[in-house]
N, C-alpha and C. Protein backbone atom coordinates (compact mmCIF):
# COMPACT_ATOMS: atom_id res chain seq x y z
N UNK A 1 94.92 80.35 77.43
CA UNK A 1 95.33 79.03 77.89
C UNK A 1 94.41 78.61 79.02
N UNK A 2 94.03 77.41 79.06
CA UNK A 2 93.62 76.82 80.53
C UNK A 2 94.75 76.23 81.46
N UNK A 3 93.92 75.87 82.45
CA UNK A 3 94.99 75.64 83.91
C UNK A 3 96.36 74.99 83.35
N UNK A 4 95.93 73.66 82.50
CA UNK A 4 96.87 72.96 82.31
C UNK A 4 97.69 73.26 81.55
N UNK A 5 97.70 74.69 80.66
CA UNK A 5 99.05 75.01 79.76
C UNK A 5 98.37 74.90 78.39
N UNK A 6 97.58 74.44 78.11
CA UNK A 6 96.72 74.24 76.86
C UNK A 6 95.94 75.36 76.15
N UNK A 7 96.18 75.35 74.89
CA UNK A 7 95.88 77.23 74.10
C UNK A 7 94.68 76.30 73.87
N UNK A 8 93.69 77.71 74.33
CA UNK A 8 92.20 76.87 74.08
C UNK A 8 91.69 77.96 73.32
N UNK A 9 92.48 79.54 72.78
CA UNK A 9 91.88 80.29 71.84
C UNK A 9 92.72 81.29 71.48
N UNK A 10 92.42 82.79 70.56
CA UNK A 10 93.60 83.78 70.60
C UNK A 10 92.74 84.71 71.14
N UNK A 11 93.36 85.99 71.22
CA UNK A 11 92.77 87.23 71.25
C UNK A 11 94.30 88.53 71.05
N UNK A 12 93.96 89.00 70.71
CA UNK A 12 94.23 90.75 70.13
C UNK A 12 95.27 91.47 71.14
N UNK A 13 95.11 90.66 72.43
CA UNK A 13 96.23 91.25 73.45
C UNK A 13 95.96 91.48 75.28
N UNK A 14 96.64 90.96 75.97
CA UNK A 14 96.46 90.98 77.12
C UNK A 14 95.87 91.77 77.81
N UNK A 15 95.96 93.26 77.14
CA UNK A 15 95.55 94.92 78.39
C UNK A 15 93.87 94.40 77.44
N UNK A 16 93.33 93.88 76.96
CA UNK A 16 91.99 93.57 76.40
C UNK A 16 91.53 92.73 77.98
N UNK A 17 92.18 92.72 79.01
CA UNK A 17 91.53 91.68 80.00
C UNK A 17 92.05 92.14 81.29
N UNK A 18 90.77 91.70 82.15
CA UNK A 18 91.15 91.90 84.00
C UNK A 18 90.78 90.12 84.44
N UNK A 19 91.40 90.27 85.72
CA UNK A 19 91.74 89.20 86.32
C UNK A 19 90.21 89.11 86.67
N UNK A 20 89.16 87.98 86.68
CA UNK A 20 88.04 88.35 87.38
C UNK A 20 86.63 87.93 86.06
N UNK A 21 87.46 88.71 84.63
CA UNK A 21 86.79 88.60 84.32
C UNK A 21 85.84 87.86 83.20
N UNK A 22 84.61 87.87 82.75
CA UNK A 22 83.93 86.51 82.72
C UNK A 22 83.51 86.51 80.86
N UNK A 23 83.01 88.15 80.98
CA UNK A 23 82.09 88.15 79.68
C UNK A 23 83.38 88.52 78.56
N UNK A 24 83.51 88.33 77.47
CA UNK A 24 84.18 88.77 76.69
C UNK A 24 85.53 88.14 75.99
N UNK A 25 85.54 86.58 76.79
CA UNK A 25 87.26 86.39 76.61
C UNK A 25 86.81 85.61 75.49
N UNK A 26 85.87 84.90 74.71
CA UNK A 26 86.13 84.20 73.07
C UNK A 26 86.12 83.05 73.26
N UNK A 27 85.93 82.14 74.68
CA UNK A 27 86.01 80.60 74.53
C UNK A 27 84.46 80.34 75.14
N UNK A 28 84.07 79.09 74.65
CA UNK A 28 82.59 78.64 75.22
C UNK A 28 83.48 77.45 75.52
N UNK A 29 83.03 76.91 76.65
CA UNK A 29 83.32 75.70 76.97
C UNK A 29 81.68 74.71 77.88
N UNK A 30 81.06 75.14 77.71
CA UNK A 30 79.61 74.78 77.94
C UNK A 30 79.61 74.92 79.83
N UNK A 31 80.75 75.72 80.74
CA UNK A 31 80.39 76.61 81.63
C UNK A 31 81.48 77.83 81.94
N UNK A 32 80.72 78.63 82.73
CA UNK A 32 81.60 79.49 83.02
C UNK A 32 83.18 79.47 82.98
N UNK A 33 83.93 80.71 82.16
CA UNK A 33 85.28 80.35 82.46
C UNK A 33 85.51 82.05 82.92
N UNK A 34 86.64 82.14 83.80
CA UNK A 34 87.33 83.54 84.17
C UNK A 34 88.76 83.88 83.78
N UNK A 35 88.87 84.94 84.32
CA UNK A 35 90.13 85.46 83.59
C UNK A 35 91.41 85.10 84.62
N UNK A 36 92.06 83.94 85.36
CA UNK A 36 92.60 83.89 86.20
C UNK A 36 93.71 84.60 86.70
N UNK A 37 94.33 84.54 85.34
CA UNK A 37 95.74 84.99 85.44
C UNK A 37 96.39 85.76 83.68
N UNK A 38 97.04 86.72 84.33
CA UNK A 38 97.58 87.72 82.53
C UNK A 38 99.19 87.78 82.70
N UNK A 39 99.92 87.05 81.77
CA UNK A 39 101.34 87.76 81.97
C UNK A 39 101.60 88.25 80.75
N UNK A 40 101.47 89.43 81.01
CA UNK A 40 102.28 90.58 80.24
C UNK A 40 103.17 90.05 79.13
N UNK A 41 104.38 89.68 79.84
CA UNK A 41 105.55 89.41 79.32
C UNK A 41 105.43 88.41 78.12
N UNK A 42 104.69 87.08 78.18
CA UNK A 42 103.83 86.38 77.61
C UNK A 42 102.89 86.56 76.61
N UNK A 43 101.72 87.95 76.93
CA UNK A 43 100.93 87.88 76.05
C UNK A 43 99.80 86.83 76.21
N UNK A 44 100.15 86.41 77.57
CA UNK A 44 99.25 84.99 77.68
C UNK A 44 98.23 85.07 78.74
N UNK A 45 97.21 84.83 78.39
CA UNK A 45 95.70 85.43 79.32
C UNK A 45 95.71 83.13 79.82
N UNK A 46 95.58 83.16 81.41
CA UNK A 46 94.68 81.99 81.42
C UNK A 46 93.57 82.15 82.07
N UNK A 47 92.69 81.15 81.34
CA UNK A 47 91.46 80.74 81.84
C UNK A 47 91.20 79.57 82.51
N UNK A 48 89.87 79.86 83.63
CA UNK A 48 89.98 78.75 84.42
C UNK A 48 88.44 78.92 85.67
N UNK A 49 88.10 77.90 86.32
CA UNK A 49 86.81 78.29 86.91
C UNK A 49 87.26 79.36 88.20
N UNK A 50 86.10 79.78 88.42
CA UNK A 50 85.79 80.92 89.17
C UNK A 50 86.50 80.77 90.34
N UNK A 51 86.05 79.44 91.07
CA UNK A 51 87.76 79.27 92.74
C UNK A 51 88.35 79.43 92.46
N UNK A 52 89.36 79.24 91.12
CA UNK A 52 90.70 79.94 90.76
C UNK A 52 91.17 81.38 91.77
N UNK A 53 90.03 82.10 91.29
CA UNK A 53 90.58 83.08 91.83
C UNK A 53 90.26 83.64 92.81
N UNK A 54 90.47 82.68 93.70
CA UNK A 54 90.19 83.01 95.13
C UNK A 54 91.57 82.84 95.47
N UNK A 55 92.22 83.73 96.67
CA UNK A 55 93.71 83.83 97.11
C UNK A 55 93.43 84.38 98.28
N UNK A 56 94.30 84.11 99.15
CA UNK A 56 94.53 84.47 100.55
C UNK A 56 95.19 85.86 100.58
N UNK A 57 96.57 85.57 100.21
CA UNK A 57 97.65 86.83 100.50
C UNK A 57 97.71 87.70 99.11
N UNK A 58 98.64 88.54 99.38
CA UNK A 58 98.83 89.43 98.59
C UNK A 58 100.23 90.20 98.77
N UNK A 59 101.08 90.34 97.35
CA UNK A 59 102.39 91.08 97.90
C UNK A 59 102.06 92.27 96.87
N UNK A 60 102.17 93.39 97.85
CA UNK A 60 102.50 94.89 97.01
C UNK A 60 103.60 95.83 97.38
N UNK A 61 103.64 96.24 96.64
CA UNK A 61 104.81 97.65 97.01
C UNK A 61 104.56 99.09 96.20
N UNK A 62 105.50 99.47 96.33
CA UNK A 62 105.36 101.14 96.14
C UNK A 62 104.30 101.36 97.07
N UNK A 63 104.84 101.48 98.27
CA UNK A 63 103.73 101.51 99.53
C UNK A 63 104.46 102.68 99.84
N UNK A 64 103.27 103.01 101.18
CA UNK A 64 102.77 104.43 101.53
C UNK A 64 102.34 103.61 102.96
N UNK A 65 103.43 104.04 104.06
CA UNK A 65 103.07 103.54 105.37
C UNK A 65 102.75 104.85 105.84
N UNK A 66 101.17 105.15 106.38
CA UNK A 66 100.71 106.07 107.00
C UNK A 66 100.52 106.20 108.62
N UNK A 67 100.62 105.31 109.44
CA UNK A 67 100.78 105.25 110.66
C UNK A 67 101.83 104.62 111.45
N UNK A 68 102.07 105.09 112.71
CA UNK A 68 103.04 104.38 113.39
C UNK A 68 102.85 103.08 113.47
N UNK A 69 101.33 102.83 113.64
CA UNK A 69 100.81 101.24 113.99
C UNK A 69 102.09 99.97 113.06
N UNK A 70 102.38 100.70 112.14
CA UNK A 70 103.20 99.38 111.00
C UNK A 70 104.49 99.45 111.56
N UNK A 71 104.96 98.67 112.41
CA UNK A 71 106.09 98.31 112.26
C UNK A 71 106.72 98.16 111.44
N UNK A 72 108.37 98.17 111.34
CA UNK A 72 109.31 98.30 109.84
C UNK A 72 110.00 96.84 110.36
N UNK A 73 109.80 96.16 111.67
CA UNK A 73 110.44 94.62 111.92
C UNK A 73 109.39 93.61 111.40
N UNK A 74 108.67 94.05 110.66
CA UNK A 74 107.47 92.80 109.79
C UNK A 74 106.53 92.14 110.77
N UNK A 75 106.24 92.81 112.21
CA UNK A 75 105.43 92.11 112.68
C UNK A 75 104.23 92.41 112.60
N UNK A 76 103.16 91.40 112.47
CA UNK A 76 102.09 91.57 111.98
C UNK A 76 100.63 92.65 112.67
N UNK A 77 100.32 93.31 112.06
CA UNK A 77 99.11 94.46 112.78
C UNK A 77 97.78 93.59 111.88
N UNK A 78 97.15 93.86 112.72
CA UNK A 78 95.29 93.16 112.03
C UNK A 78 94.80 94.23 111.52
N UNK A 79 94.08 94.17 110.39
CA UNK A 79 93.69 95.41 110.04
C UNK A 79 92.44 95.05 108.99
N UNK A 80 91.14 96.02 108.25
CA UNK A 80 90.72 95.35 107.08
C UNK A 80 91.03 96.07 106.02
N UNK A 81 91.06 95.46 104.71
CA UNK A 81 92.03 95.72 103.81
C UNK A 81 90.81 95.88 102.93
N UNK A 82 90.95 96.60 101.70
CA UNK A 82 90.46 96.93 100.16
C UNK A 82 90.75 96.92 99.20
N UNK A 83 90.82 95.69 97.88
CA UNK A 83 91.18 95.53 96.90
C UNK A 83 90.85 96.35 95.85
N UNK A 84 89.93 96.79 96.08
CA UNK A 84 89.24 97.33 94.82
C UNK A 84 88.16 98.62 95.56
N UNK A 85 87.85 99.48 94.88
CA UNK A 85 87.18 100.66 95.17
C UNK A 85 85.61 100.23 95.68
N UNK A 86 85.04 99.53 95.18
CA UNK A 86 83.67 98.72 95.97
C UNK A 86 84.03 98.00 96.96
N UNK A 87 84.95 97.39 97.15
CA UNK A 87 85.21 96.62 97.87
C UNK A 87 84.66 96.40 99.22
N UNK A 88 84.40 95.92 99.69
CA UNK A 88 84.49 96.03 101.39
C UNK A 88 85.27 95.86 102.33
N UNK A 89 85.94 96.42 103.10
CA UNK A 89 87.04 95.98 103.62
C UNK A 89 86.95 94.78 104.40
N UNK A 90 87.71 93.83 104.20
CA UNK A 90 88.02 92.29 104.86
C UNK A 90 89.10 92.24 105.66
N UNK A 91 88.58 91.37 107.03
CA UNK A 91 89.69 90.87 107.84
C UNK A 91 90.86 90.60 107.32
N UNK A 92 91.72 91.40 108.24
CA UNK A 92 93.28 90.89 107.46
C UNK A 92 94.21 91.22 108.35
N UNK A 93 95.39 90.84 108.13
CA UNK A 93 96.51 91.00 108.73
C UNK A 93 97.70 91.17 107.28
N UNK A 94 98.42 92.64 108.22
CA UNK A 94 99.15 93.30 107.20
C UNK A 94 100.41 92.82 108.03
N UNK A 95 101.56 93.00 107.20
CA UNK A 95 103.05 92.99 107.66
C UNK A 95 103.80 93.57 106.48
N UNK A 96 104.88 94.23 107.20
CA UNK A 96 106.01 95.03 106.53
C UNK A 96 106.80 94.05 106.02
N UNK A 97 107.09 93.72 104.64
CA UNK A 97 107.79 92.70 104.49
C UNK A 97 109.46 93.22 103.67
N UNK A 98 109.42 94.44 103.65
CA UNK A 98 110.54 95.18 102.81
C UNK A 98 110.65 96.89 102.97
N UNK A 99 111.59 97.30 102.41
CA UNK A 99 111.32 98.76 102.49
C UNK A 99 109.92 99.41 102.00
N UNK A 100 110.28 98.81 100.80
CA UNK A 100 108.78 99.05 99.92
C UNK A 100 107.96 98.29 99.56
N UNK A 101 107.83 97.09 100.71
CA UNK A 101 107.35 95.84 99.92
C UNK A 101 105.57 95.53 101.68
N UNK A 102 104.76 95.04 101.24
CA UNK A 102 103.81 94.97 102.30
C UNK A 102 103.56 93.47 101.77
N UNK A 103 102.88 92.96 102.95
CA UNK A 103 102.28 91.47 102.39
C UNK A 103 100.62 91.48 103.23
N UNK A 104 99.42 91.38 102.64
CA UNK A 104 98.29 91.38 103.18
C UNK A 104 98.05 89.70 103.67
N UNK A 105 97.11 89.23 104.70
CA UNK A 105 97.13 88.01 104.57
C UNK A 105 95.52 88.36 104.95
N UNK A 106 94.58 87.71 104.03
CA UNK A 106 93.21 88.05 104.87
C UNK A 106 92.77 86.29 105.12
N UNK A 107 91.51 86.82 106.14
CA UNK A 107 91.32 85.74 106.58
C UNK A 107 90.68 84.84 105.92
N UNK A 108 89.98 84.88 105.07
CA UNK A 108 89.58 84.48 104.29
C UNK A 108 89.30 84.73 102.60
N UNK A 109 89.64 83.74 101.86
CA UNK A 109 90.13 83.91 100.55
C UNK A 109 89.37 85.16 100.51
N UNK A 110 89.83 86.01 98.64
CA UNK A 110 89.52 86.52 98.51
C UNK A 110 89.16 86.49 96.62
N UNK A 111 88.21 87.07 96.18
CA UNK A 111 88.34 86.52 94.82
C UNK A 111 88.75 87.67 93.76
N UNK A 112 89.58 87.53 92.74
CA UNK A 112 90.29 88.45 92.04
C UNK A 112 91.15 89.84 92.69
N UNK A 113 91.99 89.24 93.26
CA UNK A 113 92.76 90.27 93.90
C UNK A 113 94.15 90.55 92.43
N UNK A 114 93.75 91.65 92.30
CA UNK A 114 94.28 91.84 90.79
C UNK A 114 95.60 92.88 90.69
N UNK A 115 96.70 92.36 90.45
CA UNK A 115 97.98 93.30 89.95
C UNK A 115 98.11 94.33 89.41
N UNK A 116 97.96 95.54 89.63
CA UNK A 116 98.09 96.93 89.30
C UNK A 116 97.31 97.54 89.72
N UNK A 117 96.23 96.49 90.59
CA UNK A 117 94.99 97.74 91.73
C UNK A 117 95.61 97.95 93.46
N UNK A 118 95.45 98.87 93.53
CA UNK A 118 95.52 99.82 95.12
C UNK A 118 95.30 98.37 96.11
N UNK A 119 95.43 98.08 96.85
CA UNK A 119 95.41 97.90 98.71
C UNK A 119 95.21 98.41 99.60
N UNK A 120 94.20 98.51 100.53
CA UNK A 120 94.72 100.02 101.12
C UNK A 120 94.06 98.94 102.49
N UNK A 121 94.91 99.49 103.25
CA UNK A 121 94.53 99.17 104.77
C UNK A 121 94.42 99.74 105.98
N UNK A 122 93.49 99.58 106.55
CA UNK A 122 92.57 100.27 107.64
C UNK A 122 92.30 99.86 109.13
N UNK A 123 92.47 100.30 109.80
CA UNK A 123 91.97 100.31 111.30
C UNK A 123 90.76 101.31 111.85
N UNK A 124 89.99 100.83 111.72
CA UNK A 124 88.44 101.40 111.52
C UNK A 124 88.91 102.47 110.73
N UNK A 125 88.50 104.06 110.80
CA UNK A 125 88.77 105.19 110.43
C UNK A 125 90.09 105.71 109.62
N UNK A 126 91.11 104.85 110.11
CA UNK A 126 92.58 105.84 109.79
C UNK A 126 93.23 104.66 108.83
N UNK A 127 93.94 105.48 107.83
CA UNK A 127 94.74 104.43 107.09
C UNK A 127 96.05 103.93 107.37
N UNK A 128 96.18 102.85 107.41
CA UNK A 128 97.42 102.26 107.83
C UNK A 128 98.99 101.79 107.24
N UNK A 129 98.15 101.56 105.89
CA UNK A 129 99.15 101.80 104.46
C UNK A 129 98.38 101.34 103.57
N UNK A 130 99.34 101.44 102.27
CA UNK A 130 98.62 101.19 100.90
C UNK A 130 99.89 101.43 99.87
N UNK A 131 99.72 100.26 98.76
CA UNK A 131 100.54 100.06 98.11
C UNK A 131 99.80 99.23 96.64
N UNK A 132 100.39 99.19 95.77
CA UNK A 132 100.22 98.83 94.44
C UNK A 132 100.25 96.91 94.54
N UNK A 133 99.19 96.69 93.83
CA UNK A 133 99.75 94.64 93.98
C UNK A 133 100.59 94.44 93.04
N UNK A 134 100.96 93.30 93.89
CA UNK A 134 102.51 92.84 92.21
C UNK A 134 101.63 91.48 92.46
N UNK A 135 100.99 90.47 93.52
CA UNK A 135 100.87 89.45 92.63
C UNK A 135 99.60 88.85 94.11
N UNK A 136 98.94 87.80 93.68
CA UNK A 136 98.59 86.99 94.38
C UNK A 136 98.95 85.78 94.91
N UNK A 137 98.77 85.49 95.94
CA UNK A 137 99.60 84.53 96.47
C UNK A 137 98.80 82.98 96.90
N UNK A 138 98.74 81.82 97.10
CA UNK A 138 97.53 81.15 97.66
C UNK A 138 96.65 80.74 97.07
């Protein structure tokens, strides 16, 4: 589907796709299209240009609070965060938003921050927590 809800092709099944990505999804539209968004539940991959997937925040859980630094009253610690294993870590600000629930806010967008990859957040050297994404936010 594109942004607007519109089936612009098929394919074989959702786990065939990551958020991000460019080569492989079956539509030409005479420019670039990405993989914005996958719901499972759906079966439904959308496509859409590349700012799409740029997002600010991030909510994960099945977290792993490793330092005292995290407060459990949700107030916010600065920290830089890692979406992905290349990643570089980016300015951010973390907060406890649940037992098991974290919310990243970085400072600036970020592009394909993708549902079922790691988070992990840092204060130079030491880890601060890390948890699974459930979604992008922004």
């Amino acid at each position: 589907m594109d942004e607007a809800g519109r089936v612009v092709g098929r394919h074989e099944g959702h786990q065939r796709f990551t958020i991000g990505q460019r080569k492989g999804v079956g539509v030409a539209r005479g420019h670039p299209l990405y993989v914005i968004d996958i719901d499972a539940d759906s079966n439904r991959v959308t496509l859409g240009p590349r700012e799409a997937l740029l997002k600010r925040r991030l909510v994960a859980s099945q977290i792993n609070v490793l330092s005292s630094r995290v407060p459990d009253d949700g107030s916010p610690v600065r920290c830089a965060a890692k979406i992905r294993y290349n990643h570089d870590p980016q300015p951010a600000t973390l907060r406890r938003t649940g037992e098991d629930e974290i919310e990243v806010t970085f400072d600036r967008p970020q592009s394909a921050i993708t549902p079922g990859q790691a988070v992990v957040c840092y204060d130079g050297d030491v880890v601060l927590a890390g948890g699974w994404i459930d979604r992008a936010i922004d």
